[in-house]
C-alpha atoms as a PDB file:
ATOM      1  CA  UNK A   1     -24.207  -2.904  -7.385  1.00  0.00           C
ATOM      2  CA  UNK A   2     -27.199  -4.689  -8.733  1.00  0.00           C
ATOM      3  CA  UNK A   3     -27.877  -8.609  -8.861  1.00  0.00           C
ATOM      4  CA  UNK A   4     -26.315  -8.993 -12.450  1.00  0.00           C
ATOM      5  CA  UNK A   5     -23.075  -7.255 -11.633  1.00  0.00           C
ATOM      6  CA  UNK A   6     -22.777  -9.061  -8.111  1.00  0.00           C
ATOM      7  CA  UNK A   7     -23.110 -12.553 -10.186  1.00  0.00           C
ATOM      8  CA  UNK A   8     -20.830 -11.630 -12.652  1.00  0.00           C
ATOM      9  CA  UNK A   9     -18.316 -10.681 -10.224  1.00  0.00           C
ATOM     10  CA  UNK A  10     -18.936 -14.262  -8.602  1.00  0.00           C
ATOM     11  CA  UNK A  11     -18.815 -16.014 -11.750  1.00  0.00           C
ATOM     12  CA  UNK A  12     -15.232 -14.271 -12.441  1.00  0.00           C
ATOM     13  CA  UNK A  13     -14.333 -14.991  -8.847  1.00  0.00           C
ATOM     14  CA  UNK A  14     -14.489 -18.251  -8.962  1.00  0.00           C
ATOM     15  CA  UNK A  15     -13.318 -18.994 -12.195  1.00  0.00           C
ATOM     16  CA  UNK A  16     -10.181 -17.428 -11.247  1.00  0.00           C
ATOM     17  CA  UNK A  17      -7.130 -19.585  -9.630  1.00  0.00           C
ATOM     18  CA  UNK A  18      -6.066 -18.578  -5.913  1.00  0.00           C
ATOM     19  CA  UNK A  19      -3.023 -17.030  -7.643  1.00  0.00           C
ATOM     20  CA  UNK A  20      -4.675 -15.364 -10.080  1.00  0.00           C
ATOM     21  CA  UNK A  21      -7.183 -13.764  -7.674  1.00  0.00           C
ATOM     22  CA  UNK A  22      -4.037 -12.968  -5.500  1.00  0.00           C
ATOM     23  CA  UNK A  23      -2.397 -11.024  -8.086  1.00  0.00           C
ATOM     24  CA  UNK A  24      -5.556  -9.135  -9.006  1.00  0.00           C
ATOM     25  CA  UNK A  25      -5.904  -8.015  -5.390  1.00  0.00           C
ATOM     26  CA  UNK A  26      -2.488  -6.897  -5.696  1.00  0.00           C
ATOM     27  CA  UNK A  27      -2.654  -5.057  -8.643  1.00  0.00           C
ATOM     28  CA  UNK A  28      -6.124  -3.652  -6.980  1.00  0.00           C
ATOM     29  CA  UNK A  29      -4.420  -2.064  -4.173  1.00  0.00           C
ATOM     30  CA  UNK A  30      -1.427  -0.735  -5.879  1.00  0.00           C
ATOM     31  CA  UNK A  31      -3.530   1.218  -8.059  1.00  0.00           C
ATOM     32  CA  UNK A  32      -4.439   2.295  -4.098  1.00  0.00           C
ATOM     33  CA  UNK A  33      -0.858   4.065  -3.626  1.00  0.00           C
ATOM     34  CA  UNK A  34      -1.556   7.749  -2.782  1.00  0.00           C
ATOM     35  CA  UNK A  35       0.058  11.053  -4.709  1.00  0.00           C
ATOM     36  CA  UNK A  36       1.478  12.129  -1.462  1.00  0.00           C
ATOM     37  CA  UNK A  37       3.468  11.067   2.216  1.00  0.00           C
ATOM     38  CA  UNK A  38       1.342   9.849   4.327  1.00  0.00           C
ATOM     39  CA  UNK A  39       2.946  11.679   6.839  1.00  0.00           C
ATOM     40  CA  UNK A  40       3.940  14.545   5.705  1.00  0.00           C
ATOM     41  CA  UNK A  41       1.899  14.558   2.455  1.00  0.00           C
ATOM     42  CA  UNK A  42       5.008  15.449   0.460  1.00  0.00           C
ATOM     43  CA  UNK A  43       3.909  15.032  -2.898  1.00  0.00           C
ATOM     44  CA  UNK A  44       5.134  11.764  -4.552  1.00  0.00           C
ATOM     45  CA  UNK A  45       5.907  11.373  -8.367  1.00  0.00           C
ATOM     46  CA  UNK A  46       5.332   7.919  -9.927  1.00  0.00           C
ATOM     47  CA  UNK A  47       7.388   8.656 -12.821  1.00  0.00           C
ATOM     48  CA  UNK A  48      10.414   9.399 -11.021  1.00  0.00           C
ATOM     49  CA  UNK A  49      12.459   6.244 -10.782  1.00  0.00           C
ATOM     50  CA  UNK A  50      13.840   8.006  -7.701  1.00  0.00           C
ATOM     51  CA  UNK A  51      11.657   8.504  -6.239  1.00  0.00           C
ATOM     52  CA  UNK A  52      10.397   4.947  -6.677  1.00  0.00           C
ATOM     53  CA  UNK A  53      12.805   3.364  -5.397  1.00  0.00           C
ATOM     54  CA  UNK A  54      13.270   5.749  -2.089  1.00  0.00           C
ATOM     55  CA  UNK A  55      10.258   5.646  -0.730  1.00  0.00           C
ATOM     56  CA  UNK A  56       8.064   2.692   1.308  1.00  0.00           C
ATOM     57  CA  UNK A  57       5.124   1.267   0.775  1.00  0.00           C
ATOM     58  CA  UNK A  58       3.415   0.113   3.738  1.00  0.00           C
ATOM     59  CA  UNK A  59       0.377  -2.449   2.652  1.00  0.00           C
ATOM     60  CA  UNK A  60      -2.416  -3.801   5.039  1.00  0.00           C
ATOM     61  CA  UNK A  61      -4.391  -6.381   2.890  1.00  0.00           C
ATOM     62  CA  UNK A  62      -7.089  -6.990   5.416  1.00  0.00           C
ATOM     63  CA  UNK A  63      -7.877  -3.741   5.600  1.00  0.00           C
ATOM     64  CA  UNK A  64      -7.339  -2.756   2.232  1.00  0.00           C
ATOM     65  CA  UNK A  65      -5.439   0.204   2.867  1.00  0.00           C
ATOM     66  CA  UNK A  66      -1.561   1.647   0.951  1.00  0.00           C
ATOM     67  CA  UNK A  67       0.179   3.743   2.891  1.00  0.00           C
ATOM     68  CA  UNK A  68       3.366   5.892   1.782  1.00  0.00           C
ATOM     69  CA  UNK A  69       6.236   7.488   3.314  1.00  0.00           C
ATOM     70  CA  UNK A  70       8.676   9.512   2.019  1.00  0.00           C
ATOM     71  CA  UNK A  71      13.040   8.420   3.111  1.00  0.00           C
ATOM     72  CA  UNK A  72      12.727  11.675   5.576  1.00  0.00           C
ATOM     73  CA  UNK A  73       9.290   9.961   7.544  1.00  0.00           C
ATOM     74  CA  UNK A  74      10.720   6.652   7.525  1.00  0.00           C
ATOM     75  CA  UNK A  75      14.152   7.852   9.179  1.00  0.00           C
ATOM     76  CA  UNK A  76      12.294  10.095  11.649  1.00  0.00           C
ATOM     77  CA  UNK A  77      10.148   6.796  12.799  1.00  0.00           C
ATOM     78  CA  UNK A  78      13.374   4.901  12.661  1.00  0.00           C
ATOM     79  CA  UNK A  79      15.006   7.252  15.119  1.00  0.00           C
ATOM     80  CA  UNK A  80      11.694   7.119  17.563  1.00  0.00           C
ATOM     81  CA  UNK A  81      11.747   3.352  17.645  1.00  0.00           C
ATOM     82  CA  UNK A  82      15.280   3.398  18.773  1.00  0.00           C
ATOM     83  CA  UNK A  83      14.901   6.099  21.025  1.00  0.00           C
ATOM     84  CA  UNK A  84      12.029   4.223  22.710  1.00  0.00           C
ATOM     85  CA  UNK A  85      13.888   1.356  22.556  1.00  0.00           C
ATOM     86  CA  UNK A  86      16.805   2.184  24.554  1.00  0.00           C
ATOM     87  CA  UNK A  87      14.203   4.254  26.618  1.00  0.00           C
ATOM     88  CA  UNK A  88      12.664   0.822  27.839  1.00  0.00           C
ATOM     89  CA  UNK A  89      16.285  -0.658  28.591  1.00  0.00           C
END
């Protein structure tokens, strides 16, 4: 990125209302969601409504990185959390 680019991006940054730049990084990292489990790398479909609404997004802003897990993954990991759980008790 050269100078001008850097100051634009500045110039834009600032101009821009904490909810405003909120929503942008937002809309930045769901662009971020990957074709596939994370897991399992089943592939995922983002026109299936489905689909959609099955499967989790898991979001770590500071990082910057979109993770996503099919119903099956999620259930597994549920089942290993409450296995450890009673495990430890």
């Amino acid at each position: 990125m050269n100078r001008k680019q850097r100051r634009k991006a500045e110039k834009i940054k600032k101009d821009q209302t904490p909810s405003e730049r909120n929503l942008s990084e937002k809309i930045f990292l769901f662009n971020q969601i990957p074709d596939a489990c994370t897991a399992c790398a089943e592939p995922f479909d983002k026109k299936d409504k489905s689909m959609v609404n099955s499967w989790r997004v898991v979001v770590r802003q500071e990082e910057q990185q979109v993770r996503l897990f099919c119903p099956e993954c999620i259930n597994k990991t549920k089942e290993a959390i409450d296995d450890s759980k009673k495990n430890f008790s």
